[in-house]
N, C-alpha and C. Protein backbone atom coordinates (compact mmCIF):
# COMPACT_ATOMS: atom_id res chain seq x y z
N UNK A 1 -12.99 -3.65 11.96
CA UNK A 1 -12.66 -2.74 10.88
C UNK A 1 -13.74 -1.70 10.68
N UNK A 2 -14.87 -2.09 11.43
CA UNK A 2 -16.36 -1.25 10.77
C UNK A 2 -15.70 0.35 11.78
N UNK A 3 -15.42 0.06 12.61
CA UNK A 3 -14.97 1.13 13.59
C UNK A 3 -13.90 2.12 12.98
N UNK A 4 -12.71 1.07 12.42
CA UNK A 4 -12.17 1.92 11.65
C UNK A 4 -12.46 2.45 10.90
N UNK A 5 -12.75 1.76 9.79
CA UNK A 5 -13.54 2.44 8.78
C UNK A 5 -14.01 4.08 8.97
N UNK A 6 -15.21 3.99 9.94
CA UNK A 6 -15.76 5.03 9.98
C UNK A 6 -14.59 6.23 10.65
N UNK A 7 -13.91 6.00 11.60
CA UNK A 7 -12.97 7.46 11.89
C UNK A 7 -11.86 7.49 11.39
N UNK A 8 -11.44 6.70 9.97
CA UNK A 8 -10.45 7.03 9.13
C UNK A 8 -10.83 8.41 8.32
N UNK A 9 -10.02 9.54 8.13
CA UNK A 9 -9.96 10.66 7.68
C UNK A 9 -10.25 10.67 6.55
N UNK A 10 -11.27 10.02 5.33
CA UNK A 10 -11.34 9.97 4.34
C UNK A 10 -11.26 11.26 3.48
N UNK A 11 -11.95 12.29 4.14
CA UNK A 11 -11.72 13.34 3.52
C UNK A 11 -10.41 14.20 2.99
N UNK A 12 -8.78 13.05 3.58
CA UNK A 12 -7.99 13.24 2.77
C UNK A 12 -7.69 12.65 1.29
N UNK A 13 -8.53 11.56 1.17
CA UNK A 13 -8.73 10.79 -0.08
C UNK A 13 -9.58 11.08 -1.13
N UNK A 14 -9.18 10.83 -2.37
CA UNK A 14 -9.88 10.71 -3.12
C UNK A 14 -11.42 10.86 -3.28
N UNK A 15 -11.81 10.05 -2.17
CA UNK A 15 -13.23 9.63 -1.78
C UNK A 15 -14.09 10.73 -1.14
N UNK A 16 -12.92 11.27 -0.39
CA UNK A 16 -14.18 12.72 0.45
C UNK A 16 -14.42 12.24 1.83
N UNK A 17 -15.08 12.54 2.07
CA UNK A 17 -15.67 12.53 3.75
C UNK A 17 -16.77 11.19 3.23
N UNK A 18 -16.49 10.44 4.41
CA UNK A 18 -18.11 9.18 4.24
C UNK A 18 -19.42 9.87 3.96
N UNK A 19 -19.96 10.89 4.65
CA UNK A 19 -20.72 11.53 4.52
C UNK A 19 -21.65 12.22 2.95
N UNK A 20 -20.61 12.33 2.26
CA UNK A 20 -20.87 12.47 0.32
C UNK A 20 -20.86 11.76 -0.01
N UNK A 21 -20.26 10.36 0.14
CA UNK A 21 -20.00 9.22 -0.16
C UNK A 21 -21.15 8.71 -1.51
N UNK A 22 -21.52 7.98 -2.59
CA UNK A 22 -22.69 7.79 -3.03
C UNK A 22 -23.32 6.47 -2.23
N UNK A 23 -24.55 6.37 -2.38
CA UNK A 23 -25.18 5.23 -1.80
C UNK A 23 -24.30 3.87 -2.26
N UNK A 24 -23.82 3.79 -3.46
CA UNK A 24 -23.48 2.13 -3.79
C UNK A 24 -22.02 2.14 -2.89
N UNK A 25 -21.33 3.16 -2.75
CA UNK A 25 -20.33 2.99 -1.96
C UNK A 25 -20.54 2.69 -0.80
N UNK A 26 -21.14 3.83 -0.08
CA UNK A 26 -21.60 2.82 1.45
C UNK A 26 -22.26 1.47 1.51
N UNK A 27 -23.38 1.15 0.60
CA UNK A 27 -23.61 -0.24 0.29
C UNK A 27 -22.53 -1.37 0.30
N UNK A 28 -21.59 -1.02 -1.00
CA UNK A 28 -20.35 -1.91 -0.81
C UNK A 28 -19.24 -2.25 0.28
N UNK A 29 -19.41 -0.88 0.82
CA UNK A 29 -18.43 -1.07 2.40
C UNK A 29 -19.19 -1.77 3.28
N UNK A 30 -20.33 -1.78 3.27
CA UNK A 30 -20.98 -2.54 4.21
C UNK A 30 -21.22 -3.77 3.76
N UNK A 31 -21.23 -4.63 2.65
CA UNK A 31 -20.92 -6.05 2.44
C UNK A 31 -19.42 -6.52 2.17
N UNK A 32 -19.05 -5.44 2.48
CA UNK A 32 -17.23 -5.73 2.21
C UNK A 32 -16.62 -6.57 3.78
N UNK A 33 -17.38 -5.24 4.82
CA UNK A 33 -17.13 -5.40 6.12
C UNK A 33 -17.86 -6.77 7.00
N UNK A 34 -18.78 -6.90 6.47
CA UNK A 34 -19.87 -7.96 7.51
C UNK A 34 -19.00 -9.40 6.31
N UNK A 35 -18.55 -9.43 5.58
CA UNK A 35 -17.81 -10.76 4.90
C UNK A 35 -16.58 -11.37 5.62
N UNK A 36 -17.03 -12.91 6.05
CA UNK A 36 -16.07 -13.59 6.83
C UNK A 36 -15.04 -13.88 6.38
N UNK A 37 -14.83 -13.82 4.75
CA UNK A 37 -13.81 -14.22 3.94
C UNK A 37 -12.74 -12.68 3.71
N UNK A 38 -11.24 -12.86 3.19
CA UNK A 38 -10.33 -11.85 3.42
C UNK A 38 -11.28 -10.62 1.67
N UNK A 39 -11.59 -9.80 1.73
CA UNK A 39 -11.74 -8.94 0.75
C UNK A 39 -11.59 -7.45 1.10
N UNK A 40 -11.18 -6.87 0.02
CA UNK A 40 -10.35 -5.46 -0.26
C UNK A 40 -11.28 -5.20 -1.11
N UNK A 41 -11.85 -3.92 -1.20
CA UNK A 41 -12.24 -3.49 -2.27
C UNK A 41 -11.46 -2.29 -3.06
N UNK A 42 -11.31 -2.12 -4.20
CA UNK A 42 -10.43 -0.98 -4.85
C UNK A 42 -11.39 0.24 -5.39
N UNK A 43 -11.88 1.18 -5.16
CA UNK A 43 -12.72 2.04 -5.80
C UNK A 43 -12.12 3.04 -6.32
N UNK A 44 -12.73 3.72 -7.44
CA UNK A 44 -12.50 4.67 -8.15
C UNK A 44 -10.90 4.04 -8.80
N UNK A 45 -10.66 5.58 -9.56
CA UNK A 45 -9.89 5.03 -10.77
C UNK A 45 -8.25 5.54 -9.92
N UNK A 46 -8.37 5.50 -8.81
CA UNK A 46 -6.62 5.03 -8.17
C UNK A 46 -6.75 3.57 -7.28
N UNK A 47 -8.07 3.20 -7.53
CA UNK A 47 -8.06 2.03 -6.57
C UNK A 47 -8.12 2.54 -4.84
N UNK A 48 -8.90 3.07 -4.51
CA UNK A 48 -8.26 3.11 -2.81
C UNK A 48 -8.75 2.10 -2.29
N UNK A 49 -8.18 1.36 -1.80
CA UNK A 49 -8.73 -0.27 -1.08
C UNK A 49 -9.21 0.18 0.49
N UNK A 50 -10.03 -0.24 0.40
CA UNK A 50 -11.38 -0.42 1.69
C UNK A 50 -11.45 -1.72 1.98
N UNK A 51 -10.91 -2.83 2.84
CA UNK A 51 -10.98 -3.91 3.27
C UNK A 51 -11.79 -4.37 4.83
N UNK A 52 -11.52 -5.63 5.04
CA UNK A 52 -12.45 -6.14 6.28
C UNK A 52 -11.31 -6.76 6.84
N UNK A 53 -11.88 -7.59 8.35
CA UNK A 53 -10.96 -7.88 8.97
C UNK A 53 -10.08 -8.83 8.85
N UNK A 54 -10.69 -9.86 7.94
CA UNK A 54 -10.12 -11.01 7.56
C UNK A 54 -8.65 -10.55 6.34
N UNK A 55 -8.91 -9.17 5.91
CA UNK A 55 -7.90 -8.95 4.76
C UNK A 55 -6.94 -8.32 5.65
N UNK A 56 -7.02 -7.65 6.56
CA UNK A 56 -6.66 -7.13 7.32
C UNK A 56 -5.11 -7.94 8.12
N UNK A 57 -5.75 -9.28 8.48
CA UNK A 57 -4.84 -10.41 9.13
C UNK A 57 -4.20 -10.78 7.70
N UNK A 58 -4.70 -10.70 6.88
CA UNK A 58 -3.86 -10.82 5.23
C UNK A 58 -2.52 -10.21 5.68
N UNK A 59 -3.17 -9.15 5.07
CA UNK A 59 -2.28 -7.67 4.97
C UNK A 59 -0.56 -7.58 5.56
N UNK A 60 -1.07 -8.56 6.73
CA UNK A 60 0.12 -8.28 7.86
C UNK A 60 0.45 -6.96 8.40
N UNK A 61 1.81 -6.83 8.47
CA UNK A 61 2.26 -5.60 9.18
C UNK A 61 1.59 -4.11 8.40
N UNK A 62 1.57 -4.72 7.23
CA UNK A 62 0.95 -3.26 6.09
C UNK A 62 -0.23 -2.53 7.03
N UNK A 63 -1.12 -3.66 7.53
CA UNK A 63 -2.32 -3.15 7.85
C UNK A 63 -1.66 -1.79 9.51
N UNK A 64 -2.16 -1.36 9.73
CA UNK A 64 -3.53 -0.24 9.01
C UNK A 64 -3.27 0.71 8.03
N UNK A 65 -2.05 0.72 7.81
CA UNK A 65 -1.53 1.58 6.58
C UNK A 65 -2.40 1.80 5.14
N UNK A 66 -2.65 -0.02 4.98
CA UNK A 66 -3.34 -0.03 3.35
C UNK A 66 -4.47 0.41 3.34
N UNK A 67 -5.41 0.79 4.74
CA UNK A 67 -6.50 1.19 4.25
C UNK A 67 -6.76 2.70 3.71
N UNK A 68 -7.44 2.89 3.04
CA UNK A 68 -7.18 3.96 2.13
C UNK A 68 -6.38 4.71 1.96
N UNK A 69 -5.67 3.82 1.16
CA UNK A 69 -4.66 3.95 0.20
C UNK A 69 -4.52 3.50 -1.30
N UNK A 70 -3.88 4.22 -1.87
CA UNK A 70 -4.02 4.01 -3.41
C UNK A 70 -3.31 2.22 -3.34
N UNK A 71 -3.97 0.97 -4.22
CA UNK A 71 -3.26 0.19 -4.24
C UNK A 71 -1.96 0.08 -4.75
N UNK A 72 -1.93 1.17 -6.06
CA UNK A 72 -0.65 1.05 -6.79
C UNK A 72 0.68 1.16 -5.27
N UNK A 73 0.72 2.22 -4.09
CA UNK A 73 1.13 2.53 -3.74
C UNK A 73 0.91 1.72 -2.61
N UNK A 74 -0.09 0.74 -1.98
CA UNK A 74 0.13 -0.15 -0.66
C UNK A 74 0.31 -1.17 -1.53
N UNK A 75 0.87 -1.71 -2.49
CA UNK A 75 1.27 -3.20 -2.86
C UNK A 75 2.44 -2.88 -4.33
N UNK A 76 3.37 -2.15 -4.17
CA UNK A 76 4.35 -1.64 -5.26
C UNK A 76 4.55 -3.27 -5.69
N UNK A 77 4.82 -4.14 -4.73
CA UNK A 77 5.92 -5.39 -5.77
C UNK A 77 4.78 -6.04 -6.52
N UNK A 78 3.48 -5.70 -6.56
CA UNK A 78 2.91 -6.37 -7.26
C UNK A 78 1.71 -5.01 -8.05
N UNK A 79 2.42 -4.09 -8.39
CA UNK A 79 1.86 -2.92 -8.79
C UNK A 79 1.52 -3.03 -10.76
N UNK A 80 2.38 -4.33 -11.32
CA UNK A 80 1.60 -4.32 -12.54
C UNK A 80 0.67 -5.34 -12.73
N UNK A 81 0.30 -6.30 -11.73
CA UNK A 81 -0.96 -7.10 -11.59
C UNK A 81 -2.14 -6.12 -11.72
N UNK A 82 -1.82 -5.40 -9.96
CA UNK A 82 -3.17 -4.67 -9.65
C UNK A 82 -3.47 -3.39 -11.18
N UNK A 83 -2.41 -3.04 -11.75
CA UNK A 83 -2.80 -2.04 -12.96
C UNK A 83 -3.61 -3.10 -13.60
N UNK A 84 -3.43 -4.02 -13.84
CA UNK A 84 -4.58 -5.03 -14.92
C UNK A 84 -5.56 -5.03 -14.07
N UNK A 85 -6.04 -5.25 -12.90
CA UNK A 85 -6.90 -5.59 -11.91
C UNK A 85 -7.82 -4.20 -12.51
N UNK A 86 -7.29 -3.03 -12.12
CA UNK A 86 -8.08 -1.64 -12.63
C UNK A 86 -8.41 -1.59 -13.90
N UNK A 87 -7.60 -1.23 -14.69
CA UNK A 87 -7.71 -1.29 -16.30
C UNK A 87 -8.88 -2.20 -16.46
N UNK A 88 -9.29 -3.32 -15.94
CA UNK A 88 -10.08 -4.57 -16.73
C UNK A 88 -11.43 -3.96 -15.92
N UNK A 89 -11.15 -3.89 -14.86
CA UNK A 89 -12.73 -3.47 -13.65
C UNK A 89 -13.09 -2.39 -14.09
N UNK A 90 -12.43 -1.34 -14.30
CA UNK A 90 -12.52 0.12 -14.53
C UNK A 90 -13.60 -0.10 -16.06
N UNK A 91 -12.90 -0.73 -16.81
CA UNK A 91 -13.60 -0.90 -18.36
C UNK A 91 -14.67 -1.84 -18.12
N UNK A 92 -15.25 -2.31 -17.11
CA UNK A 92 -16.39 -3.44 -17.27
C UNK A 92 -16.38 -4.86 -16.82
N UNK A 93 -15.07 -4.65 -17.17
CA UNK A 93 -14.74 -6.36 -17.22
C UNK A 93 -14.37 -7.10 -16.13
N UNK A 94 -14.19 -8.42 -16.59
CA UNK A 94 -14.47 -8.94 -15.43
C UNK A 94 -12.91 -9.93 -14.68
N UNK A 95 -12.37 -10.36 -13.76
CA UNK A 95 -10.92 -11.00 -14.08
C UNK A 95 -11.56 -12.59 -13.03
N UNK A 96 -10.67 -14.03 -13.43
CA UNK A 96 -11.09 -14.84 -12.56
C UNK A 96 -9.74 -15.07 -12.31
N UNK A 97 -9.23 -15.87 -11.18
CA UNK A 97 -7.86 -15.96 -11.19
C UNK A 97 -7.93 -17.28 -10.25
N UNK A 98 -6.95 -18.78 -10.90
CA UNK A 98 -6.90 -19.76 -10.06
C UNK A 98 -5.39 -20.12 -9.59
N UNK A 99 -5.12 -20.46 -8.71
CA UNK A 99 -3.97 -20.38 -8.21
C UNK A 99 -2.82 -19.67 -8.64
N UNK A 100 -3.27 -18.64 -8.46
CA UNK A 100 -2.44 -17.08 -8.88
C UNK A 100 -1.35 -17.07 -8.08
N UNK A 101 -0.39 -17.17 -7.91
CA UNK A 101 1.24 -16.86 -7.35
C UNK A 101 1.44 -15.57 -7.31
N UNK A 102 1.40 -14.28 -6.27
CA UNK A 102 1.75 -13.51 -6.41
C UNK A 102 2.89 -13.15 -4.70
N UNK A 103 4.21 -12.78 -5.21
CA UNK A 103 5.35 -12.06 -4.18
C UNK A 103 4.31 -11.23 -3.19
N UNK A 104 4.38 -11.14 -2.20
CA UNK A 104 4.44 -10.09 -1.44
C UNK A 104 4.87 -9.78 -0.49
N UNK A 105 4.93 -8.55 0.08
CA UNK A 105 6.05 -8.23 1.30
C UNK A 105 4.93 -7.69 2.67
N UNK A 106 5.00 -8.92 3.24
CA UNK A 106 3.58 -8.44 4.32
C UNK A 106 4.17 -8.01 5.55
């Protein structure tokens, strides 16, 4: 994914070119990516999810699509979870979640 990552066109996103990027963002992509476990990260206030490889084999067929992409828009059937997911992160806060049941269409 680190490969991808880097020659995905970001500069059609939200985000800009990697290159402007701020330091904590490249920081975070880079412990997002080297993590053996499945994680997505959502940044800024549309969420664009930046994931690793393990989320990736998640993802299923979605992948390579979901990567930067707004989440509301790579996960619609579960698009009023992830609005709480933002709303709560966005404001500070924090969410824990234990055997969470969520539909999806992979």
């Amino acid at each position: 994914m680190a490969d991808r990552v880097r020659a995905f066109p970001w500069q059609t996103t939200p985000l800009g070119s990697i290159e402007h990027w701020p330091q904590s963002l490249k920081t975070a992509v880079g412990i997002v990516l080297l993590s053996p476990v499945p994680i997505v990260m959502l940044w800024g206030e549309d969420g664009i999810m930046i994931y690793n490889d393990a989320y990736a084999v998640f993802a299923g067929r979605r992948h390579p699509k979901l990567l930067g992409s707004k989440v509301r828009e790579g996960w619609p059937e579960v698009a009023d979870f992830n609005d709480n997911v933002m709303r709560v992160g966005l404001a500070g806060g924090t969410l824990a979640y234990r055997d969470q049941e969520l539909m999806l269409n992979r």
